[in-house]
Protein backbone atom coordinates (compact mmCIF):
# COMPACT_ATOMS: atom_id res chain seq x y z
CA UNK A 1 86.64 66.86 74.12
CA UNK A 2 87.28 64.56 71.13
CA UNK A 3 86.27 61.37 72.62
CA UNK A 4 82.87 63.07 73.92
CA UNK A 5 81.96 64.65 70.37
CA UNK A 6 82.61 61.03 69.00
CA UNK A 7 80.57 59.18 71.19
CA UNK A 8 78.26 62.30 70.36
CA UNK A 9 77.67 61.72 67.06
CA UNK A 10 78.20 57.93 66.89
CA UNK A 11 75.00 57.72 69.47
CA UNK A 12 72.94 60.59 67.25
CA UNK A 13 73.27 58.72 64.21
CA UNK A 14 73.83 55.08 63.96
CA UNK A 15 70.33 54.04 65.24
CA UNK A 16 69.13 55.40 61.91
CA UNK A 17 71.98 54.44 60.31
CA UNK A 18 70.33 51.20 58.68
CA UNK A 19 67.04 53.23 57.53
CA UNK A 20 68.74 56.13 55.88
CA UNK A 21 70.98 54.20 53.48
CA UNK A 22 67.44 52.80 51.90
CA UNK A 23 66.01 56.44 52.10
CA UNK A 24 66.52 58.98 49.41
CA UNK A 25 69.37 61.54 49.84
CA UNK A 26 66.87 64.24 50.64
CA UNK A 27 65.80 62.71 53.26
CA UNK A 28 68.88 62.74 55.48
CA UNK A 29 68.79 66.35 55.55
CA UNK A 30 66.37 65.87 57.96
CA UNK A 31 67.63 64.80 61.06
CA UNK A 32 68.19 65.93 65.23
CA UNK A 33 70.47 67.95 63.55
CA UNK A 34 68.42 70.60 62.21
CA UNK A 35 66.09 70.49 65.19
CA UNK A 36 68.33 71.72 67.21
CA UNK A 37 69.86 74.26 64.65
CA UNK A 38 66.44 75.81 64.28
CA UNK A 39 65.48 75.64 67.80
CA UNK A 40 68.72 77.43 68.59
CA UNK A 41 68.66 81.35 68.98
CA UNK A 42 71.95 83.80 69.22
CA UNK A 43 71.88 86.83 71.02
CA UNK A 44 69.46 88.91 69.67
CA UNK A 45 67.89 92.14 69.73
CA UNK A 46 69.49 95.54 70.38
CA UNK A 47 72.93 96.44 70.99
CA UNK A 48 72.27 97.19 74.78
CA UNK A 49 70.58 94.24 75.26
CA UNK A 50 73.70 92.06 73.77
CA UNK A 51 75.92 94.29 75.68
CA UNK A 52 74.61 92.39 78.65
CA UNK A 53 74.35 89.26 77.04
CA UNK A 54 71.05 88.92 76.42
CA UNK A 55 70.17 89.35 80.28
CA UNK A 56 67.33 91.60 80.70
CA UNK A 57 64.19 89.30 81.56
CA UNK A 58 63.36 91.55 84.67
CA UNK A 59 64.45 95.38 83.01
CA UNK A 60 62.16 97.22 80.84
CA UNK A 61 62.71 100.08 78.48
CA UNK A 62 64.44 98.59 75.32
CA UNK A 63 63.61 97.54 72.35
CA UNK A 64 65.32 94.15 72.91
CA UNK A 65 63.05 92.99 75.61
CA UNK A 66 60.64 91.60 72.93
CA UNK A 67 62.39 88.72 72.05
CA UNK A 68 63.14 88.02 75.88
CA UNK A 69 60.14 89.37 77.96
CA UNK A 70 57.92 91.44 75.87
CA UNK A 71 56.62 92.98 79.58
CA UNK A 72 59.45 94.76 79.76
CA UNK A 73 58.26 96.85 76.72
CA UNK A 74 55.88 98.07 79.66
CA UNK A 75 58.26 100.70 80.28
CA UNK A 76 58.24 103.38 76.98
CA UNK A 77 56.53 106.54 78.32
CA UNK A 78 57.45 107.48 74.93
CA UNK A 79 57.01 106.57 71.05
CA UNK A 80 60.03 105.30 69.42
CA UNK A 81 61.52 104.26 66.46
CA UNK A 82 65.31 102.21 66.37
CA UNK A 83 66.73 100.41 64.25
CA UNK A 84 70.35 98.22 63.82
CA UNK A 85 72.81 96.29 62.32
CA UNK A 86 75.89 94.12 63.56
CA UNK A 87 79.03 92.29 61.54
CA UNK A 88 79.80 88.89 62.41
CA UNK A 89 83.45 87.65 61.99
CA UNK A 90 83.59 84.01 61.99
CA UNK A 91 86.31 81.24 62.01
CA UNK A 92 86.10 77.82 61.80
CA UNK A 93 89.03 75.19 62.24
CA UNK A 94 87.78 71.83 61.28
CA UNK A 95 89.38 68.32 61.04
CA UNK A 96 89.04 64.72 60.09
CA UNK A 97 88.97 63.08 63.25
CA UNK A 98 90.38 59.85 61.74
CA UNK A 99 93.51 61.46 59.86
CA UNK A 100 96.31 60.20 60.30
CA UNK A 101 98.13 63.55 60.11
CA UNK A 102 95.13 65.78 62.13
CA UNK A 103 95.64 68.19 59.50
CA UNK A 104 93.72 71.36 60.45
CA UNK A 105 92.28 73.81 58.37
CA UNK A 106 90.86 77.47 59.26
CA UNK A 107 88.81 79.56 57.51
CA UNK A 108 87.46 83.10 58.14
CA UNK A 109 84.20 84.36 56.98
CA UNK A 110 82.97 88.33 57.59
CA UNK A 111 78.91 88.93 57.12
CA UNK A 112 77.04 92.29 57.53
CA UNK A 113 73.81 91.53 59.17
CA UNK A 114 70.36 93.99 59.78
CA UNK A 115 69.93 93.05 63.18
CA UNK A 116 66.68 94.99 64.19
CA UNK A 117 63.67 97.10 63.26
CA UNK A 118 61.31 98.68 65.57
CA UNK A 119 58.37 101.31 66.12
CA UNK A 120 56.95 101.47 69.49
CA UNK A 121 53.38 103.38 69.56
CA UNK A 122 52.74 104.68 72.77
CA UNK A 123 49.04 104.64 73.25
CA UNK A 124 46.52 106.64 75.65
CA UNK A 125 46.20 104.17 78.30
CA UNK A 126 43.34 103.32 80.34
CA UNK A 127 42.56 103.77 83.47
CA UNK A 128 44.78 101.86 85.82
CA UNK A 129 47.84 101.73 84.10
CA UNK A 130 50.71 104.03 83.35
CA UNK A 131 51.66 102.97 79.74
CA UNK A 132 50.06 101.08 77.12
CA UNK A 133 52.62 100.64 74.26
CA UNK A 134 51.85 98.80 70.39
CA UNK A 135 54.99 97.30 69.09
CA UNK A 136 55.94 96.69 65.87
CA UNK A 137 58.98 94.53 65.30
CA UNK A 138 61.42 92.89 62.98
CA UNK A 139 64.19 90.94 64.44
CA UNK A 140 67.37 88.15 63.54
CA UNK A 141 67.25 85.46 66.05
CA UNK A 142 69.65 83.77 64.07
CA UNK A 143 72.78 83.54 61.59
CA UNK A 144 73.87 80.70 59.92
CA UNK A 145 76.71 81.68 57.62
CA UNK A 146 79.78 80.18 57.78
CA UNK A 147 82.56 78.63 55.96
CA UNK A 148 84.98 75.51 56.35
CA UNK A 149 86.86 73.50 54.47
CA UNK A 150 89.39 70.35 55.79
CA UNK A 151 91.49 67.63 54.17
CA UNK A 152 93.25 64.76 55.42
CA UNK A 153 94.17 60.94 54.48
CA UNK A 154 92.18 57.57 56.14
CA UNK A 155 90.79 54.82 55.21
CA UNK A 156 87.61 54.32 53.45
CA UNK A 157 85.55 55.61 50.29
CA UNK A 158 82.28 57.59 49.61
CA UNK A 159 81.29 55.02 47.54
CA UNK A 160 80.98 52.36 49.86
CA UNK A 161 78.01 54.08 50.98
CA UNK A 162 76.52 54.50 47.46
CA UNK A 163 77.30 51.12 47.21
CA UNK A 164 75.52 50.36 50.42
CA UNK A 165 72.70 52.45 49.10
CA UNK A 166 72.23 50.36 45.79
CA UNK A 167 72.90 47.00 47.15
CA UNK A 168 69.66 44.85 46.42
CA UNK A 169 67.98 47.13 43.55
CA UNK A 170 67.80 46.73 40.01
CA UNK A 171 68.82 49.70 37.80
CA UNK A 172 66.03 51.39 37.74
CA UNK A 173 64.89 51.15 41.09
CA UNK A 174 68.16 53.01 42.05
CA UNK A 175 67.48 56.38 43.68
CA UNK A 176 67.72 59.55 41.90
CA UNK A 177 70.47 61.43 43.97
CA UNK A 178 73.20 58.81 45.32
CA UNK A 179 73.20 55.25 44.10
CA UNK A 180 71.67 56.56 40.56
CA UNK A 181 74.35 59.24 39.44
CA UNK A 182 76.87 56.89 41.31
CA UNK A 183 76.15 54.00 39.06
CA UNK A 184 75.59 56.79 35.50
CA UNK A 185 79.09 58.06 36.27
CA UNK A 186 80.83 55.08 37.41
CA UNK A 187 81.94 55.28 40.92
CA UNK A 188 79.65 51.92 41.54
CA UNK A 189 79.15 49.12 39.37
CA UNK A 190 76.99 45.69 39.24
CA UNK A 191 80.23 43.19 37.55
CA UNK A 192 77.99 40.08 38.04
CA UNK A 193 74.54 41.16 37.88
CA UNK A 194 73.79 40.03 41.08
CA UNK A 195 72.71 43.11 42.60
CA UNK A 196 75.52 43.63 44.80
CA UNK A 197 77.02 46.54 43.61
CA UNK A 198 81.13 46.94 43.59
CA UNK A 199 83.44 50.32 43.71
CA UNK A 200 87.29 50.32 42.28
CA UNK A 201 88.40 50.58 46.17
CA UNK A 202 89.48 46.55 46.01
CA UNK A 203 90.69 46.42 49.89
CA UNK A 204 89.51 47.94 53.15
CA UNK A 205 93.20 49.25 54.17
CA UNK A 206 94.03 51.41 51.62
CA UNK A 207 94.21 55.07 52.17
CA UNK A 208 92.28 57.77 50.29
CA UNK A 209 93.15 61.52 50.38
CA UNK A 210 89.71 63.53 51.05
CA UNK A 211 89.25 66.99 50.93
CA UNK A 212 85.75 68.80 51.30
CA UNK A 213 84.30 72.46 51.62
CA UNK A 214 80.94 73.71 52.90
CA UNK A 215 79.47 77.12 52.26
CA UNK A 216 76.69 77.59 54.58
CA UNK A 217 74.25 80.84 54.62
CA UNK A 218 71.13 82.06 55.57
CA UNK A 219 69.31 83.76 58.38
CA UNK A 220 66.60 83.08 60.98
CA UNK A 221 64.36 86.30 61.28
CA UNK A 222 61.00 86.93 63.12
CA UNK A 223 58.26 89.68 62.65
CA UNK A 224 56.27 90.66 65.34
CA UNK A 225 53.56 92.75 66.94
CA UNK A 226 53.13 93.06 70.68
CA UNK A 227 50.91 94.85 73.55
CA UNK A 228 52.47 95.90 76.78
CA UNK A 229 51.22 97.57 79.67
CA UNK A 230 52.42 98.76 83.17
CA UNK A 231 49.76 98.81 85.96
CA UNK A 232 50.69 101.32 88.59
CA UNK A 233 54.52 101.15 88.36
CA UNK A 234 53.96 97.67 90.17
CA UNK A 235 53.24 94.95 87.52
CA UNK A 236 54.21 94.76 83.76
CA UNK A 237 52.52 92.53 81.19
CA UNK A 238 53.19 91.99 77.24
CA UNK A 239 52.37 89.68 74.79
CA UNK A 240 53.60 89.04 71.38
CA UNK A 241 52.54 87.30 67.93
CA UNK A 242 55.02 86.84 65.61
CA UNK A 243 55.62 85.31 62.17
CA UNK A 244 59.37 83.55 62.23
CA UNK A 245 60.97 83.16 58.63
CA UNK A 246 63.93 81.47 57.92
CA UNK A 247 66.27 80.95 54.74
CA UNK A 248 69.22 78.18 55.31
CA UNK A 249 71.82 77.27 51.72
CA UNK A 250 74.58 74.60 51.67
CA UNK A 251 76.52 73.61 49.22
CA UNK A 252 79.34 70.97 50.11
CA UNK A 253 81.95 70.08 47.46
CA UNK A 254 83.22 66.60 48.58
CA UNK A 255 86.39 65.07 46.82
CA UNK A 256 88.84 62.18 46.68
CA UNK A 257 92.02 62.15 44.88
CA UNK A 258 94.91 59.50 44.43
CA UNK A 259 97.83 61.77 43.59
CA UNK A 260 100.07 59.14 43.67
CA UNK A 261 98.40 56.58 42.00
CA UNK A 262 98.32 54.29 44.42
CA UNK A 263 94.70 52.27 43.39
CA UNK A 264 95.50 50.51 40.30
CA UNK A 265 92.20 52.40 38.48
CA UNK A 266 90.62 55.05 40.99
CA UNK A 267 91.37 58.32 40.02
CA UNK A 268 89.69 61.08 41.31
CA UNK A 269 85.86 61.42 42.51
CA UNK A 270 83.89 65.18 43.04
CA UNK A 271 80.41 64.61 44.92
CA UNK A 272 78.85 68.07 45.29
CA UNK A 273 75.67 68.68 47.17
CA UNK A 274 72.87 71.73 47.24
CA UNK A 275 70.32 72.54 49.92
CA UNK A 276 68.10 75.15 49.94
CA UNK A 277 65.63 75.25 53.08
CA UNK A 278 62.71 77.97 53.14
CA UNK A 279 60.26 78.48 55.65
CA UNK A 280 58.04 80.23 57.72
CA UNK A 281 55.94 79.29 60.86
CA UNK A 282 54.17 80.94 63.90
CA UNK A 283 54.73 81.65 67.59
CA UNK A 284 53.61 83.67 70.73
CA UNK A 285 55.21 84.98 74.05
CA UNK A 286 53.89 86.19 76.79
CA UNK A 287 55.67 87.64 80.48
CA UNK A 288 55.16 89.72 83.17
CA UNK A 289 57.20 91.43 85.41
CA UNK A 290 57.32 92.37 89.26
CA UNK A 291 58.63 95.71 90.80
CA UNK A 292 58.92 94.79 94.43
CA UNK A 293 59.90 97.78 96.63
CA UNK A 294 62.27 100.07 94.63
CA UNK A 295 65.56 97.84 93.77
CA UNK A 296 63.79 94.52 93.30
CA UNK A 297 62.75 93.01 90.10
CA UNK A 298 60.92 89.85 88.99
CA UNK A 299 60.26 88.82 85.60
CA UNK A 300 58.85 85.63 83.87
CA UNK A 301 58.78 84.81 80.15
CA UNK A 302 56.61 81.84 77.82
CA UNK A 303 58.17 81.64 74.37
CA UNK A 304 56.07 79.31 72.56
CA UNK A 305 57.08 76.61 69.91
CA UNK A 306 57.58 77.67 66.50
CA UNK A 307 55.34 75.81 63.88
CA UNK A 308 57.39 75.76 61.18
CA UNK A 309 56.63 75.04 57.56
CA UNK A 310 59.60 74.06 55.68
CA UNK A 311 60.33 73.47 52.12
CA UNK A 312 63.74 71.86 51.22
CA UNK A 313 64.70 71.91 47.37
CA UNK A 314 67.88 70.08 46.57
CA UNK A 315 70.29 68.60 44.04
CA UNK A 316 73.58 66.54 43.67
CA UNK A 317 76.38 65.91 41.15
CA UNK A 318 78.55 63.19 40.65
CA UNK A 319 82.07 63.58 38.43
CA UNK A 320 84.36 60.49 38.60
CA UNK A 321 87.91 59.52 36.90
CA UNK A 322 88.94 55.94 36.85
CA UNK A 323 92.05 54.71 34.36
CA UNK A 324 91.50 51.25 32.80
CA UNK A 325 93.60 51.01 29.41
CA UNK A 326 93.14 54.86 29.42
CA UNK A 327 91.78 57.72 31.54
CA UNK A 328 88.01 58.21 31.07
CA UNK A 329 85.76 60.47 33.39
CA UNK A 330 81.79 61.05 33.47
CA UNK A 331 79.44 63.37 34.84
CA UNK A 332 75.96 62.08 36.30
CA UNK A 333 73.86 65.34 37.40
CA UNK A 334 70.02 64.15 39.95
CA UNK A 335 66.74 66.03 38.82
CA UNK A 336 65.99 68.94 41.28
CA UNK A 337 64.37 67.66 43.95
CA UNK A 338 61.36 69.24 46.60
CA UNK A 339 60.21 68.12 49.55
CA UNK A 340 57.66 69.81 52.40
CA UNK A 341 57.52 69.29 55.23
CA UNK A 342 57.06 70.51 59.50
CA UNK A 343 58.94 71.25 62.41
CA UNK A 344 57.48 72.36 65.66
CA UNK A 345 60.52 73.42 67.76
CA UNK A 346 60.50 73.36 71.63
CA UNK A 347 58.96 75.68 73.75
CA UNK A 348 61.50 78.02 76.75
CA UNK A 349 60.66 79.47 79.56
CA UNK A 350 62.41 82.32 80.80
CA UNK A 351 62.75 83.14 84.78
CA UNK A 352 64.57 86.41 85.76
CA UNK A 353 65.77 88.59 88.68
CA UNK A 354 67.18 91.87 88.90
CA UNK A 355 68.51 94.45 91.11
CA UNK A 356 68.56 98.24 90.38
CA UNK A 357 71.54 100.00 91.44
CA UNK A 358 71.80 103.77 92.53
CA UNK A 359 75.30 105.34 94.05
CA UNK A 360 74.36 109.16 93.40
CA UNK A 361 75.50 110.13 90.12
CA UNK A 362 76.09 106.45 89.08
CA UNK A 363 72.92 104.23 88.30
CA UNK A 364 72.15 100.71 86.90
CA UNK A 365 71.21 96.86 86.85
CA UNK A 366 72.30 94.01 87.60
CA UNK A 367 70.47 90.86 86.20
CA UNK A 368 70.11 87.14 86.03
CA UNK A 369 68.03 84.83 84.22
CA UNK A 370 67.45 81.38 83.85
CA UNK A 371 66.41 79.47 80.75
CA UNK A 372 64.88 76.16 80.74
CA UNK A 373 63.92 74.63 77.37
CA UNK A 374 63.74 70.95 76.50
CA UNK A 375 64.73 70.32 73.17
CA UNK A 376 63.98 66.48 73.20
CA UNK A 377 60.63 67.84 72.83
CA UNK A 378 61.18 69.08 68.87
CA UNK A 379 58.86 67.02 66.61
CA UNK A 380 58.73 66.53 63.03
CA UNK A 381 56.04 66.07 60.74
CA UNK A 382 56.59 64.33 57.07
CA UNK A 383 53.51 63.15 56.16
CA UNK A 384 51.14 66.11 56.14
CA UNK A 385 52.05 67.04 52.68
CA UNK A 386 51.40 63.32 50.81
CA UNK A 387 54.56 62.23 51.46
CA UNK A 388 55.22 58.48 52.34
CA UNK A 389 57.47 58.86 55.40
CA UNK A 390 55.83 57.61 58.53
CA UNK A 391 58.58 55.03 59.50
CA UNK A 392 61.41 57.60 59.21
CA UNK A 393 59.04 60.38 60.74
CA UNK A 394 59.04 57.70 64.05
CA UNK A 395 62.53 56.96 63.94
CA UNK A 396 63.37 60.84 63.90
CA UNK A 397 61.59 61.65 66.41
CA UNK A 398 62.35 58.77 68.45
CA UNK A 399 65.83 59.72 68.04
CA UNK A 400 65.27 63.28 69.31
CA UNK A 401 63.40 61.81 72.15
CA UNK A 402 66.26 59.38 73.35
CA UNK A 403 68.91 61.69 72.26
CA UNK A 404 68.13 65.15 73.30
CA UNK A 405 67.41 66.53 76.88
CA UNK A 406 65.91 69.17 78.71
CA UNK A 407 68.40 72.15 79.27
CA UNK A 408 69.06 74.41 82.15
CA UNK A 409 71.22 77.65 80.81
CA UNK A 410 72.10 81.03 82.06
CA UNK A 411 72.91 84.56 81.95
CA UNK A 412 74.55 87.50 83.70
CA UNK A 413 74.38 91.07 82.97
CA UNK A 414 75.09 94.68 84.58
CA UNK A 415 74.77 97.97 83.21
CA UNK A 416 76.00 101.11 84.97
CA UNK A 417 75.45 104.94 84.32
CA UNK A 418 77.36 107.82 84.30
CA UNK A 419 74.94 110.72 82.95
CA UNK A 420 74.65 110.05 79.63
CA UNK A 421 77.07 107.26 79.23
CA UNK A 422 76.04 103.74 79.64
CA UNK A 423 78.61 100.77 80.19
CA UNK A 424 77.78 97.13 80.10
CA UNK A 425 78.68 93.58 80.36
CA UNK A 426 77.25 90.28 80.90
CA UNK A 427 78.16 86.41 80.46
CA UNK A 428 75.63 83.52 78.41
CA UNK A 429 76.11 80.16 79.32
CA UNK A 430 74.28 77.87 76.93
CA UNK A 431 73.62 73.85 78.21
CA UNK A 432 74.42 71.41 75.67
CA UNK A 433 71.18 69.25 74.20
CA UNK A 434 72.67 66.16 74.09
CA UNK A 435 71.92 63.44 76.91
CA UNK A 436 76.17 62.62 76.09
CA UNK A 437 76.86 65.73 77.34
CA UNK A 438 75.03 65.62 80.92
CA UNK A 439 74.17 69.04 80.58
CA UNK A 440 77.77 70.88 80.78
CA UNK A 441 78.28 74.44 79.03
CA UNK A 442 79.11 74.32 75.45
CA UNK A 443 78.51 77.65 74.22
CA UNK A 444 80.02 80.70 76.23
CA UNK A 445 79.45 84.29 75.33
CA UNK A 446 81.66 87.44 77.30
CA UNK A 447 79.95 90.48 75.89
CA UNK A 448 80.67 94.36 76.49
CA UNK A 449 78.96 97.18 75.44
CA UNK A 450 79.00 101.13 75.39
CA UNK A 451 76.32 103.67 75.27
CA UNK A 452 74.77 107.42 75.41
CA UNK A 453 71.24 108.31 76.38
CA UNK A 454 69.66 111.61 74.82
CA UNK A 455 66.83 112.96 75.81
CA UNK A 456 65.18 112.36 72.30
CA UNK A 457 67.81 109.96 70.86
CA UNK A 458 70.45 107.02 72.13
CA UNK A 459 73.08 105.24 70.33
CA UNK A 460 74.23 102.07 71.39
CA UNK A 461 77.35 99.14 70.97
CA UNK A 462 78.04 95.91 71.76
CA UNK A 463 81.18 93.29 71.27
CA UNK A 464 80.94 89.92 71.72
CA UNK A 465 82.72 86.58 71.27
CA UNK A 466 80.72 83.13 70.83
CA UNK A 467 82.50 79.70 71.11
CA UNK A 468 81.02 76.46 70.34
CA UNK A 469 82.21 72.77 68.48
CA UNK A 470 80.44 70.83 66.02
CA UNK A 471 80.82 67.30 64.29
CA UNK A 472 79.21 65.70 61.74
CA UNK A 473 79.90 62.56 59.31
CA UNK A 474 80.40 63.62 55.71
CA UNK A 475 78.68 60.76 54.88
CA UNK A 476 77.37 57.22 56.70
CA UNK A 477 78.60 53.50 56.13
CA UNK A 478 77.43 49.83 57.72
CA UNK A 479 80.93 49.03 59.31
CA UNK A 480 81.98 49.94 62.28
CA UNK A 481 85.07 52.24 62.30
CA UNK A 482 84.59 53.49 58.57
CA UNK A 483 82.33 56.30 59.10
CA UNK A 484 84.18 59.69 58.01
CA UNK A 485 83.73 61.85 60.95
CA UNK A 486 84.56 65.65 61.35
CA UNK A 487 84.96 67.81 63.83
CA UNK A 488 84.74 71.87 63.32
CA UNK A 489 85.48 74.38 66.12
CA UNK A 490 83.87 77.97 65.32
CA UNK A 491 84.67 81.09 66.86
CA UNK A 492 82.28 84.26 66.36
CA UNK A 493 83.06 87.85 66.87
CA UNK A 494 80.56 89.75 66.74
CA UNK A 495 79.74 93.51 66.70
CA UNK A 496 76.63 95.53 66.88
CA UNK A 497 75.43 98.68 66.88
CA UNK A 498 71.65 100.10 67.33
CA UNK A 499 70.42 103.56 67.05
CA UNK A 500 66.63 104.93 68.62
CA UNK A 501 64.69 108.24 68.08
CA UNK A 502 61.88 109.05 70.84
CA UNK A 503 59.29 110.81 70.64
């Protein structure tokens, strides 16, 4: 697993590797990366939908079915109102990959979420069909909080990167968030005016304790209004518009310490970093759904790219120590920084199948659907707001294109019915994006759920437990074998709850 998140990331980065350390920091945060964070979606809608793990292409009658196959909202033959909320429990254990000790770190994080709001209008309908149903909806598609934190002891510096970054450039062509602070506070220097800038690491053997923690938050939500019909109890069709907005913070506190004075004048060094990404954007999905005799189902989902709008605004800080004939430390802060820019993410298409189940006084589903989305598709656009970026815009997207894939994932559900009480459970097997990864399962969610069916008012619950692993350098150097890589495993449990009034 190590060696194939290494390869990973070495393959997703280095071709850029050259052009971002003569881009501004900024920049970076854009990157195959973030496509694929905002082209991923959790499980989403209403509790009864998660308790089946988000398979319900080819059932109707929930709220949840927008986000999946809005023709399943077909099958209201009542107005309704619902509304819910989950808590995530998350826990991350993260290491350096190249520490000499693999010291691990965990960290737990709890987050109350509002998960879903909802009206459903049932309308007169026309002749021909049975139900003809206006939906208004709110929903999270995604959550991105999180904490982690690791330390260790390798080789290597930070500031052989700002180093890297300055190398060539007079003073004041040195940008405003790396190479600038790093030269105002210290960390770099330029001993013989000759442009190539030095650091107080004098060898490339000696080790450096690091230590770093990341506060991530935010949510992906979307609003939406939908139409669905149902034409003789044979055919369904819906169609949605809806507005996605998203909010995603970081702030990363980087540091390096010689306890044990080791260096002869390296101290200490605190690099801390602030991202704030806002946006909003536009999509549509449309599905229909077959009833073929009375236990058959079919269903069939478009979901649209988002055109996303995003605006990043961001900011870092350099403090550094060094001891030469006494102890001295400065402070460089950058100017808050802006930048626009667009994302279209890829588009999914949805194929489902479903059986309904009936053994007297016990009734249900069982259902299946398929997923296919290709996610080497996600484009970028810098450039549309003034800004001067068509080379990296290129390289981006070249990178997605060489280093993302199409994706073939799954899920698994059943509900059965006792009377009034519901139970469920269902299994989500999401395909990994990356072409290093030849398609193989990364994220698996086991879900269960509970519920009781009113004539004029349900209640709903769901547990579930998503696993995935992520890496990422903490920051990007020329040589070979120097890059500070981390992996982070993350573990969420998560529990929902949704609540409905019909009428």
């Amino acid at each position: 697993m190590q060696k194939s998140l290494v390869k990973k990331i070495m393959s997703a980065n280095y071709v850029l590797l050259a052009l971002l350390l003569s881009l501004p920091f900024f920049i970076n945060a854009q990157s195959l990366t973030d496509a694929v964070r905002f082209t991923n979606q959790q499980i989403s809608g209403t509790a009864r939908t998660a308790g089946v793990a988000g398979s319900f292409g080819a059932m109707g009658g929930d709220f949840g079915s927008l986000n999946i196959n809005p023709a399943g909202l077909g099958d209201f033959y009542k107005s309704q109102f619902n509304f819910g909320f989950s808590m995530d429990a998350v826990k991350n254990e993260a290491f350096m990959v190249n520490d000499i000790n693999q010291n691990r770190e965990l960290v737990n994080d709890l987050n109350l979420n509002i998960n879903h709001l909802g009206y459903i209008a049932k309308l007169r309908p026309p002749s021909g069909l049975v139900s003809s149903n206006l939906i208004f909806g709110l929903s999270q598609t995604n959550n991105f909080t999180e904490e982690f934190s690791y330390s260790g002891r390798s080789v290597g510096s930070i500031t052989e990167r700002f180093a890297e970054v300055a190398n060539g450039l007079d003073l004041d062509q040195l940008d405003d968030f790396e190479a600038g602070p790093a030269y105002d506070s210290g960390a770099i220097f330029d001993k013989n005016d000759d442009r190539i800038y030095e650091t107080d690491f004098f060898d490339t053997i000696s080790m450096v304790n690091k230590n770093q923690y990341i506060d991530r938050s935010g949510k992906m939500n979307e609003l939406a209004i939908a139409w669905a019909g149902n034409f003789d109890n044979v055919v369904n069709f819906g169609v949605s518009v809806a507005m996605p907005f998203l909010s995603f913070e970081e702030y990363k506190e980087y540091n390096e310490t010689d306890p044990n004075d080791e260096l002869p004048v390296f101290t200490d060094l605190i690099y801390q970093e602030n991202l704030s990404t806002s946006g909003i954007g536009l999509n549509f999905k449309v599905g229909a759904m077959a009833k073929l005799a009375k236990i058959l189902r079919l269903g069939l989902a478009y979901h649209s790219p988002n055109w996303l709008t995003l605006t990043d605004d961001y900011s870092t800080e350099i403090s550094y120590t060094f001891d030469e004939n006494g102890q001295e430390n400065f402070t460089a802060e950058s100017p808050e920084g802006n930048f626009k820019y667009k994302l279209i993410t890829p588009a999914k298409i949805i194929a489902s199948g479903g059986l309904l189940l009936d053994f007297g006084d016990v009734k249900g589903f069982i259902n299946g659907d398929v997923i296919i989305q290709n996610y080497s598709r996600a484009n970028f656009d810098f450039t549309s707001f003034g800004t001067p970026f068509l080379q990296f815009q290129r390289e981006v997207n070249n990178n997605i294109n060489a280093e993302l894939k199409n994706t073939t994932s799954f899920r698994i559900g059943a509900e059965l019915a006792y009377k009034k009480i519901r139970f469920r459970t269902g299994y989500n097997g999401q395909a990994s994006p990356y072409q290093i990864d030849d398609g193989s399962i990364i994220n698996q969610t086991v879900s269960f759920g509970l519920g009781y069916r009113g004539d004029n008012f349900y209640i709903d619950a769901a547990f579930f437990n998503l696993s995935d692993s992520e890496g990422y350098y903490t920051y990007l150097v020329l040589t070979d074998g120097r890059n500070h890589l981390v992996n982070k495993e993350k573990s969420t449990s998560k529990g929902m709850m949704s609540v409905g009034f019909m009428f």
